[in-house]
PDB file of N, CA and C in Angstrom:
ATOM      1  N   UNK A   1       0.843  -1.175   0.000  1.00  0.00           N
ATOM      2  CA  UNK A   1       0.000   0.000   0.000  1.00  0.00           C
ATOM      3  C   UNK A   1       0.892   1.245   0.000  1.00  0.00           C
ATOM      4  N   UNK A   2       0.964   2.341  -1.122  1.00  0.00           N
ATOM      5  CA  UNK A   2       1.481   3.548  -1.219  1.00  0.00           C
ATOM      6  C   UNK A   2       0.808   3.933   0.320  1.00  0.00           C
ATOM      7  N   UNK A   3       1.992   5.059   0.958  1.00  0.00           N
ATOM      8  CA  UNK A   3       1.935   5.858   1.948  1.00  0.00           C
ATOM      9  C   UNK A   3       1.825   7.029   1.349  1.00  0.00           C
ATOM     10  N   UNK A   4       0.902   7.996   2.269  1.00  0.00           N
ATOM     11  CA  UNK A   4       0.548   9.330   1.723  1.00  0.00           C
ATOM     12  C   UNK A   4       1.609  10.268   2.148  1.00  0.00           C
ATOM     13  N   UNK A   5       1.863  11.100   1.915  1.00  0.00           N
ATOM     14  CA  UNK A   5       3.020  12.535   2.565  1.00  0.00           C
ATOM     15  C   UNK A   5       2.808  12.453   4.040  1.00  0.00           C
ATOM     16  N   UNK A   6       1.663  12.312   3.821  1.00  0.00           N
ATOM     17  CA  UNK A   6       1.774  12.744   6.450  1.00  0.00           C
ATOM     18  C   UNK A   6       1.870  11.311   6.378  1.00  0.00           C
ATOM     19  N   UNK A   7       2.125  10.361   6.399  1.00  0.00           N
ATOM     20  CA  UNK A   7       2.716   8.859   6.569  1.00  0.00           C
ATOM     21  C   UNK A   7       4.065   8.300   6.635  1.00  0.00           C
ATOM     22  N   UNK A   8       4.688   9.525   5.904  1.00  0.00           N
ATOM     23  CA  UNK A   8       6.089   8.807   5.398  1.00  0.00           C
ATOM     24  C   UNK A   8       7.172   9.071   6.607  1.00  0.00           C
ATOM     25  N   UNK A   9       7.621   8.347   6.382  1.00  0.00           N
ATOM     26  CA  UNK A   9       8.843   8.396   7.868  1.00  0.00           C
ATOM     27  C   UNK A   9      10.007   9.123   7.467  1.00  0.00           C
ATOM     28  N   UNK A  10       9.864  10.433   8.347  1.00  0.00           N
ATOM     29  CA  UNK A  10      11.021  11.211   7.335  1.00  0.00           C
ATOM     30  C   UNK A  10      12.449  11.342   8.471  1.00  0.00           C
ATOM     31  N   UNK A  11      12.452  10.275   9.811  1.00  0.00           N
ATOM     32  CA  UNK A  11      13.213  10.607  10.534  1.00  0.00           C
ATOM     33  C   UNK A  11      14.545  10.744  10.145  1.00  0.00           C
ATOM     34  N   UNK A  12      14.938   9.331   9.377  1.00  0.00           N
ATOM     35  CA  UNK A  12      15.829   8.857   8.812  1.00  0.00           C
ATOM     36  C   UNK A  12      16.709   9.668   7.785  1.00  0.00           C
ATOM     37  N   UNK A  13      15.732  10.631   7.016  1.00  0.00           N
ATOM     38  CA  UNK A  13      15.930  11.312   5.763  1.00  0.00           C
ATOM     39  C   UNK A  13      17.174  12.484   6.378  1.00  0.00           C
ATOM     40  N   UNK A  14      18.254  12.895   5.363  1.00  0.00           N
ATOM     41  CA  UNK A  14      19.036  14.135   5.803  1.00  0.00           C
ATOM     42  C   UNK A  14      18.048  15.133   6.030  1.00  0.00           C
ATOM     43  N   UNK A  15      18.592  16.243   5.624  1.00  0.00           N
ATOM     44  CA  UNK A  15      18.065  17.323   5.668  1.00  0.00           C
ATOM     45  C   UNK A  15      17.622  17.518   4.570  1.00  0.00           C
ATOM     46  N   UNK A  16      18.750  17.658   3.636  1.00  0.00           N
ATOM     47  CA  UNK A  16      18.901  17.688   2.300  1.00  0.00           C
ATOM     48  C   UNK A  16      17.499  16.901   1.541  1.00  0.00           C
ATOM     49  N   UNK A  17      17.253  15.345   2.144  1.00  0.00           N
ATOM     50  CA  UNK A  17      16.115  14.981   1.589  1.00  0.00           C
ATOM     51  C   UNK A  17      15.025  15.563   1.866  1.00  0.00           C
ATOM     52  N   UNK A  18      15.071  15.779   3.118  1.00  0.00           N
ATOM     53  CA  UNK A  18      13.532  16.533   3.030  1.00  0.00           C
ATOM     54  C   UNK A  18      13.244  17.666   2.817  1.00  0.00           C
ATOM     55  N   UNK A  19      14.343  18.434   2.686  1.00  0.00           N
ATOM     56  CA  UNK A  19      14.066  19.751   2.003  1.00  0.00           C
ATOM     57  C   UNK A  19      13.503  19.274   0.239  1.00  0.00           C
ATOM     58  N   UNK A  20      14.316  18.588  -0.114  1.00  0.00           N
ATOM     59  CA  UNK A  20      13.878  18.090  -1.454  1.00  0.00           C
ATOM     60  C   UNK A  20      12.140  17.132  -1.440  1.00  0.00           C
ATOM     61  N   UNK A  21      12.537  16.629  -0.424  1.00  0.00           N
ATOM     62  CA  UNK A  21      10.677  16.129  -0.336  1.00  0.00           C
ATOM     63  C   UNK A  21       9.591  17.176  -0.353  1.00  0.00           C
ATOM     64  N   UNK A  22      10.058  18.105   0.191  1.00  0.00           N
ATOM     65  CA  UNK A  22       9.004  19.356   0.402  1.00  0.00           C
ATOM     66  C   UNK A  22       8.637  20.064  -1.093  1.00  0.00           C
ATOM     67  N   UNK A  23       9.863  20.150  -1.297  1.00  0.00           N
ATOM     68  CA  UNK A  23       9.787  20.895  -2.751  1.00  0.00           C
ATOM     69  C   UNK A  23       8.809  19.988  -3.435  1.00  0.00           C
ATOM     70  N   UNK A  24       9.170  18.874  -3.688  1.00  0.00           N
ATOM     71  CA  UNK A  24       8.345  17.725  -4.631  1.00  0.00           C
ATOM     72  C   UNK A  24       6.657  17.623  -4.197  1.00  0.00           C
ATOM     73  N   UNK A  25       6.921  18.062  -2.679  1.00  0.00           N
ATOM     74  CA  UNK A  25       5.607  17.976  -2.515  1.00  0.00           C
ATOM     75  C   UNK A  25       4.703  18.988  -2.779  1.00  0.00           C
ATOM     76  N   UNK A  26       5.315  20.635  -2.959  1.00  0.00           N
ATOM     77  CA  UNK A  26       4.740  21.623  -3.286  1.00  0.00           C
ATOM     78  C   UNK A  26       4.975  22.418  -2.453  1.00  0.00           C
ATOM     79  N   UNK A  27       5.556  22.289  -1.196  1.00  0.00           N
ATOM     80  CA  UNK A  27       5.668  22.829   0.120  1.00  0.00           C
ATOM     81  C   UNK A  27       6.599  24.019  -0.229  1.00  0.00           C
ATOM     82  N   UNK A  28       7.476  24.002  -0.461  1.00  0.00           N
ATOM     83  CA  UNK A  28       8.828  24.366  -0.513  1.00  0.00           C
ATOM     84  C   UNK A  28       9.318  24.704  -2.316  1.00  0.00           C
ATOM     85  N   UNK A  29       9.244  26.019  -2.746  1.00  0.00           N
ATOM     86  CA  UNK A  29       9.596  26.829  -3.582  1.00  0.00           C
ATOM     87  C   UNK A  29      10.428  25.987  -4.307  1.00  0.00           C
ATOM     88  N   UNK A  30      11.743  26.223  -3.990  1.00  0.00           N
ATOM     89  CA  UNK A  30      12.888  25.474  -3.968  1.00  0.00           C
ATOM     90  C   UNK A  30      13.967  25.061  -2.776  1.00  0.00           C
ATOM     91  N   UNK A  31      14.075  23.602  -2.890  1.00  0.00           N
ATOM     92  CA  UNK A  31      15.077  23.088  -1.922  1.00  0.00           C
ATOM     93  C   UNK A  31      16.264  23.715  -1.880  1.00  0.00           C
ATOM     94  N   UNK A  32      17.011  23.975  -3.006  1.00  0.00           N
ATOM     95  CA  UNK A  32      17.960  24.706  -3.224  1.00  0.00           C
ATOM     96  C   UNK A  32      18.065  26.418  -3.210  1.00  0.00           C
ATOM     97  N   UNK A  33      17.224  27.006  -2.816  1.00  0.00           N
ATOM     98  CA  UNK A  33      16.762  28.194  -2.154  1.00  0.00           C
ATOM     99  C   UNK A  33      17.240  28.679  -0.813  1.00  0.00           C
ATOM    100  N   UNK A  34      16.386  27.557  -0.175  1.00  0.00           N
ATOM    101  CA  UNK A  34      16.298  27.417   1.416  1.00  0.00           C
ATOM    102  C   UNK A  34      17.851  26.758   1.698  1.00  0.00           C
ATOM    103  N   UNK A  35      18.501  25.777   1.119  1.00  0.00           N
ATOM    104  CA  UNK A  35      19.863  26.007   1.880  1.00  0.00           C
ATOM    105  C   UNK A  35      20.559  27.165   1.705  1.00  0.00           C
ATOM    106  N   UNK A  36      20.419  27.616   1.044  1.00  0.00           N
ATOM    107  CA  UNK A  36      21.282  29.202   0.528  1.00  0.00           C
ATOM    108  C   UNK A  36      20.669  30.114   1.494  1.00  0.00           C
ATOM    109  N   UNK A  37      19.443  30.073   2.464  1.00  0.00           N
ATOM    110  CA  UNK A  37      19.003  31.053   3.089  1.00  0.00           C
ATOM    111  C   UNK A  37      19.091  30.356   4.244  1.00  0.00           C
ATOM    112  N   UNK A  38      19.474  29.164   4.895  1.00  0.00           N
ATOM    113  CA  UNK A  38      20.414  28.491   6.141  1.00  0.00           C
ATOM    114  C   UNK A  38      21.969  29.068   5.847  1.00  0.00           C
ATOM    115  N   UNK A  39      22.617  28.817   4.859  1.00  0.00           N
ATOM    116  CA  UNK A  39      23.709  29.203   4.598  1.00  0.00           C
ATOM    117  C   UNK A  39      23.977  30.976   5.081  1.00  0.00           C
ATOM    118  N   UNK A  40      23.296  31.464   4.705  1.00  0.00           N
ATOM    119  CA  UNK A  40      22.939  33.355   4.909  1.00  0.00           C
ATOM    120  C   UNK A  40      23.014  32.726   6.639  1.00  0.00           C
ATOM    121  N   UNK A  41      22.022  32.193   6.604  1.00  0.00           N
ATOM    122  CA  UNK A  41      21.405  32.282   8.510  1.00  0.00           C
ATOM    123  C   UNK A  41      22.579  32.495   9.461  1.00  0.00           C
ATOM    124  N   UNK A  42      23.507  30.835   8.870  1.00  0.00           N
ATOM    125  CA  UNK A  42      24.612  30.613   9.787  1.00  0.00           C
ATOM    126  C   UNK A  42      25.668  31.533   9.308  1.00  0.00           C
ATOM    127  N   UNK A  43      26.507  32.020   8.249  1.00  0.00           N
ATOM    128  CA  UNK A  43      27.019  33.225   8.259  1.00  0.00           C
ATOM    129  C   UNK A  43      27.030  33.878   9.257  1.00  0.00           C
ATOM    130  N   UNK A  44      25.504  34.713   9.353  1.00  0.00           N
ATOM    131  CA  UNK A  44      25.012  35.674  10.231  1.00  0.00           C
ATOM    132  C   UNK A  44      25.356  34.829  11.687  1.00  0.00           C
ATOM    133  N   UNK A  45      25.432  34.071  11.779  1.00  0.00           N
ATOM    134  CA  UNK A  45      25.401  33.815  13.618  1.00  0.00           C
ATOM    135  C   UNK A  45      26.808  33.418  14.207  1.00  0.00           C
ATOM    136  N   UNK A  46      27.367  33.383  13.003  1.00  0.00           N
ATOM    137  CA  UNK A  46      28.792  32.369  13.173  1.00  0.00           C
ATOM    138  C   UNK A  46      29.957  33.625  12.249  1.00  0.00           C
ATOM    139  N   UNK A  47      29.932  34.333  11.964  1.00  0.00           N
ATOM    140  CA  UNK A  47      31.154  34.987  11.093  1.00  0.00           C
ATOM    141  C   UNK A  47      30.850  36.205  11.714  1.00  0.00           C
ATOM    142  N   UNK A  48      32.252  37.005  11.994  1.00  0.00           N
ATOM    143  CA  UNK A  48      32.194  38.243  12.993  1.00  0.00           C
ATOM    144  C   UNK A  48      33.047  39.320  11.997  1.00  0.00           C
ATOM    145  N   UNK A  49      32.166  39.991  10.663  1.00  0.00           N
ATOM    146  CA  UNK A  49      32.850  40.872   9.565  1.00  0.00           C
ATOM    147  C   UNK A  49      34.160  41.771  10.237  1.00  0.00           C
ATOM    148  N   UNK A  50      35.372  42.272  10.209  1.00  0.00           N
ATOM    149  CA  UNK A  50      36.174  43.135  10.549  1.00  0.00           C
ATOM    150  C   UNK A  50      35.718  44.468  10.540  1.00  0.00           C
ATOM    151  N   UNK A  51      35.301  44.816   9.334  1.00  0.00           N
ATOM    152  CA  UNK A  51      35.246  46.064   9.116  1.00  0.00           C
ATOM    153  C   UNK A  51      33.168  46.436   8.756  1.00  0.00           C
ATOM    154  N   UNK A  52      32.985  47.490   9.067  1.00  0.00           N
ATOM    155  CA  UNK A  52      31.603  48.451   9.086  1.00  0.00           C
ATOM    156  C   UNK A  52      31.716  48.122   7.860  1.00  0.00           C
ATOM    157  N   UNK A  53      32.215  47.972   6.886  1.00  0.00           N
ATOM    158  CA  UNK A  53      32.083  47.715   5.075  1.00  0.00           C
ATOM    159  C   UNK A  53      31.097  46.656   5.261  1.00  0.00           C
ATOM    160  N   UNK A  54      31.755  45.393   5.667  1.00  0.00           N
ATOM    161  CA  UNK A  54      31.609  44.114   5.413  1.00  0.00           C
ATOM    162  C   UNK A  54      30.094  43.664   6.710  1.00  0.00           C
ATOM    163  N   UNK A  55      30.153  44.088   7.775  1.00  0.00           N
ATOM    164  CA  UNK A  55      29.530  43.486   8.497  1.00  0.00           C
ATOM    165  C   UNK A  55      28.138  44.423   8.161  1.00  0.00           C
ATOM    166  N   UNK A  56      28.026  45.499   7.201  1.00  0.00           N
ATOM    167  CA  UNK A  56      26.701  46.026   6.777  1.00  0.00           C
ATOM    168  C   UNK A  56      25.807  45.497   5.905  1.00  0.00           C
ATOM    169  N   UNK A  57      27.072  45.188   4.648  1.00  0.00           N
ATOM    170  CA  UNK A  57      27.234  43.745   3.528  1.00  0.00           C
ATOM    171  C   UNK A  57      25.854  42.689   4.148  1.00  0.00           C
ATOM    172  N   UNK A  58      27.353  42.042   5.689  1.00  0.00           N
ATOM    173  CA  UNK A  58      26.313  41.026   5.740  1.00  0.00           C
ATOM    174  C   UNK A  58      24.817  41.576   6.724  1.00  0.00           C
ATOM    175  N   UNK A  59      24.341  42.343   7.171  1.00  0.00           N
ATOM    176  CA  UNK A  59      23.399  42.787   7.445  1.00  0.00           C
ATOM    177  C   UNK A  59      22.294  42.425   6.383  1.00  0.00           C
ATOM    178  N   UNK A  60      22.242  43.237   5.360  1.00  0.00           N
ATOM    179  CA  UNK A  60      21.652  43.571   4.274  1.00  0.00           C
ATOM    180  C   UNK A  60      21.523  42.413   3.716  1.00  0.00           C
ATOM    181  N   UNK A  61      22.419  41.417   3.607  1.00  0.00           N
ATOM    182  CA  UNK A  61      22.401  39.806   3.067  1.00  0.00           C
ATOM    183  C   UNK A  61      21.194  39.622   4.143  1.00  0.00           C
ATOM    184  N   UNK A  62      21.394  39.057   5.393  1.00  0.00           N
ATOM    185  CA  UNK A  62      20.809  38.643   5.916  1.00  0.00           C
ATOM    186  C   UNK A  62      18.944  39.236   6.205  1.00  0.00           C
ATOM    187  N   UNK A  63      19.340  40.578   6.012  1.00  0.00           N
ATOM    188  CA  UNK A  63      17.570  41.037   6.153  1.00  0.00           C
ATOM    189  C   UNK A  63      16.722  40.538   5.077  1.00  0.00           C
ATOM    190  N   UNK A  64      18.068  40.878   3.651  1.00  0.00           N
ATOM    191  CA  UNK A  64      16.969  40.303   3.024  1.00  0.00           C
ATOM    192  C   UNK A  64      16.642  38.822   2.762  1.00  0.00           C
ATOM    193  N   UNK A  65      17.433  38.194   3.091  1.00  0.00           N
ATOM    194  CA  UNK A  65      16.803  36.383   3.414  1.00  0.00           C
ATOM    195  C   UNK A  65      15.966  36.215   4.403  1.00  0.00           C
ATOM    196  N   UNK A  66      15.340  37.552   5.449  1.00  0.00           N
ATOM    197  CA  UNK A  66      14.271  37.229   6.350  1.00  0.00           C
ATOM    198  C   UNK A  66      13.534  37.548   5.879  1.00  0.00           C
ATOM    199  N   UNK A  67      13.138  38.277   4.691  1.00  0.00           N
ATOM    200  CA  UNK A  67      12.216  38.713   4.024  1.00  0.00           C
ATOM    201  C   UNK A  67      11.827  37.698   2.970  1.00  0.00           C
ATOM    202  N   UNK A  68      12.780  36.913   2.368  1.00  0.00           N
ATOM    203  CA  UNK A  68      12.471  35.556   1.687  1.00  0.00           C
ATOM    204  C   UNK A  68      12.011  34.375   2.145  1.00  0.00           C
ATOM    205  N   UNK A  69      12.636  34.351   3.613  1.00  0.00           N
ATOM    206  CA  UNK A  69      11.904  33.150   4.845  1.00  0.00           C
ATOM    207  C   UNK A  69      10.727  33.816   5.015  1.00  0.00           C
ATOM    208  N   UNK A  70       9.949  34.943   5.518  1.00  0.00           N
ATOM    209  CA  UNK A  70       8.857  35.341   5.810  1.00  0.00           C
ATOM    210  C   UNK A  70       7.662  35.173   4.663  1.00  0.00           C
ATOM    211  N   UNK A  71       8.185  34.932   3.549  1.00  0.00           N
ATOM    212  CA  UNK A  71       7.534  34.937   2.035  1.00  0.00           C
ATOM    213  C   UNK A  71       7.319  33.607   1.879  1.00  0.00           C
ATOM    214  N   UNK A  72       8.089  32.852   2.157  1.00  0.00           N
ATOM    215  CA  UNK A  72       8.285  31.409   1.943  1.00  0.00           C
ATOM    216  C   UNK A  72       7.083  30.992   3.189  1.00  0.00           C
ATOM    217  N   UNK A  73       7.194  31.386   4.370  1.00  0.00           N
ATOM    218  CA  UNK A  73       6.053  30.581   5.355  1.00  0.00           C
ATOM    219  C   UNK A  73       4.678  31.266   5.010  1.00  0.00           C
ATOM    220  N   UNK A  74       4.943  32.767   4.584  1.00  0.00           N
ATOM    221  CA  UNK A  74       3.380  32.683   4.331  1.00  0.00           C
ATOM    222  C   UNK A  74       2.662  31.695   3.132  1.00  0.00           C
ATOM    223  N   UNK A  75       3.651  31.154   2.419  1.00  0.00           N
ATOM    224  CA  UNK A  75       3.518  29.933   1.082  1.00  0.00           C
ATOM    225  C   UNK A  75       2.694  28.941   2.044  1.00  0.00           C
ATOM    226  N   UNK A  76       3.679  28.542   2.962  1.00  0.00           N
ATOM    227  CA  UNK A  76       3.117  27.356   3.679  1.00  0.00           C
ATOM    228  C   UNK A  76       1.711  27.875   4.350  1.00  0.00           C
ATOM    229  N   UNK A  77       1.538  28.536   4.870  1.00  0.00           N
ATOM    230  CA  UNK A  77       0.194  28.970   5.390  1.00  0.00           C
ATOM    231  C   UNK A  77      -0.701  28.702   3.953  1.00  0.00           C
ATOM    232  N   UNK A  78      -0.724  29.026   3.072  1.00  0.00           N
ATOM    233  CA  UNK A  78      -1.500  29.155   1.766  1.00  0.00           C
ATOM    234  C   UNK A  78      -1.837  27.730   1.805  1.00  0.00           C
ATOM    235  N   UNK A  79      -0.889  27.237   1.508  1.00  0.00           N
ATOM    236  CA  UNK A  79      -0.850  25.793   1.103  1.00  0.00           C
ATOM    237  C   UNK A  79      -1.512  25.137   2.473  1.00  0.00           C
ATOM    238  N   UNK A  80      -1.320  24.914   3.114  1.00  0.00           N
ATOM    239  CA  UNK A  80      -2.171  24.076   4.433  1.00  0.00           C
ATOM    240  C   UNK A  80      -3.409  24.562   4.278  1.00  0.00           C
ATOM    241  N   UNK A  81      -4.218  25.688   3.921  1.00  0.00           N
ATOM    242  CA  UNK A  81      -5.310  26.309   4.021  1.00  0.00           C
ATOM    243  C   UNK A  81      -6.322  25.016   2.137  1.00  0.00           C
ATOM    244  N   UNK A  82      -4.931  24.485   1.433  1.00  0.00           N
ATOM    245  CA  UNK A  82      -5.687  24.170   0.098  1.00  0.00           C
ATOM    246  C   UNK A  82      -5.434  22.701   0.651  1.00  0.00           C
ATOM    247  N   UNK A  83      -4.736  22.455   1.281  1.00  0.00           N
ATOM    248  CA  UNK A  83      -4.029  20.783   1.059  1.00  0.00           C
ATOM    249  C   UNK A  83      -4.646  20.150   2.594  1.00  0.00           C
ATOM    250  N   UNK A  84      -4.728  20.652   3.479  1.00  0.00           N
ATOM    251  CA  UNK A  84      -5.763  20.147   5.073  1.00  0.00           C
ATOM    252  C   UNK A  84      -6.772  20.392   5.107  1.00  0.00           C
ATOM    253  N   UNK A  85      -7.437  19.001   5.531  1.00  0.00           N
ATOM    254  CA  UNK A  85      -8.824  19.485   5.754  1.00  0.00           C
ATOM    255  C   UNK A  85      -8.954  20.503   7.141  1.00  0.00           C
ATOM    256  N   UNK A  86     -10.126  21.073   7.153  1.00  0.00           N
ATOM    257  CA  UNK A  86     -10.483  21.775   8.287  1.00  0.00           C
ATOM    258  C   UNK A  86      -9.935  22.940   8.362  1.00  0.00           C
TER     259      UNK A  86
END
């Protein structure tokens, strides 16, 4: 018996897969998006720029990947509203 999407056992899966499951499933824009906007994330939490040049740089990187994460979950809100019952 095929398993439906809320069935599948995704414990096992990397990350990588289920970012790619999501995508396939409709969830998720692109898989390859969203690591590039983890990639931005950890930058931002983990790299300490030298200079006011660079650490504005990454500012501006990073705001605007919260503005692409914030775009991206209101997707998911959309989508749960077409794809769940209730």
């Amino acid at each position: 018996m095929k398993q439906t999407p809320e069935q599948e056992d995704i414990a096992a899966m990397s990350v990588v897969d289920r970012l790619n499951r999501l995508e396939q499933l409709g969830w998720l824009p692109s898989a390859a998006e969203w690591s590039e906007l983890r990639r931005i994330r950890n930058a931002f939490a983990h790299d300490y720029p030298e200079t006011p040049e660079e650490r504005h740089a990454q500012w501006r990187l990073a705001m605007a990947a919260a503005e692409r994460v914030l775009t991206i979950l209101d997707g998911f809100a959309a989508h749960m509203h077409t794809v769940l019952p209730g």
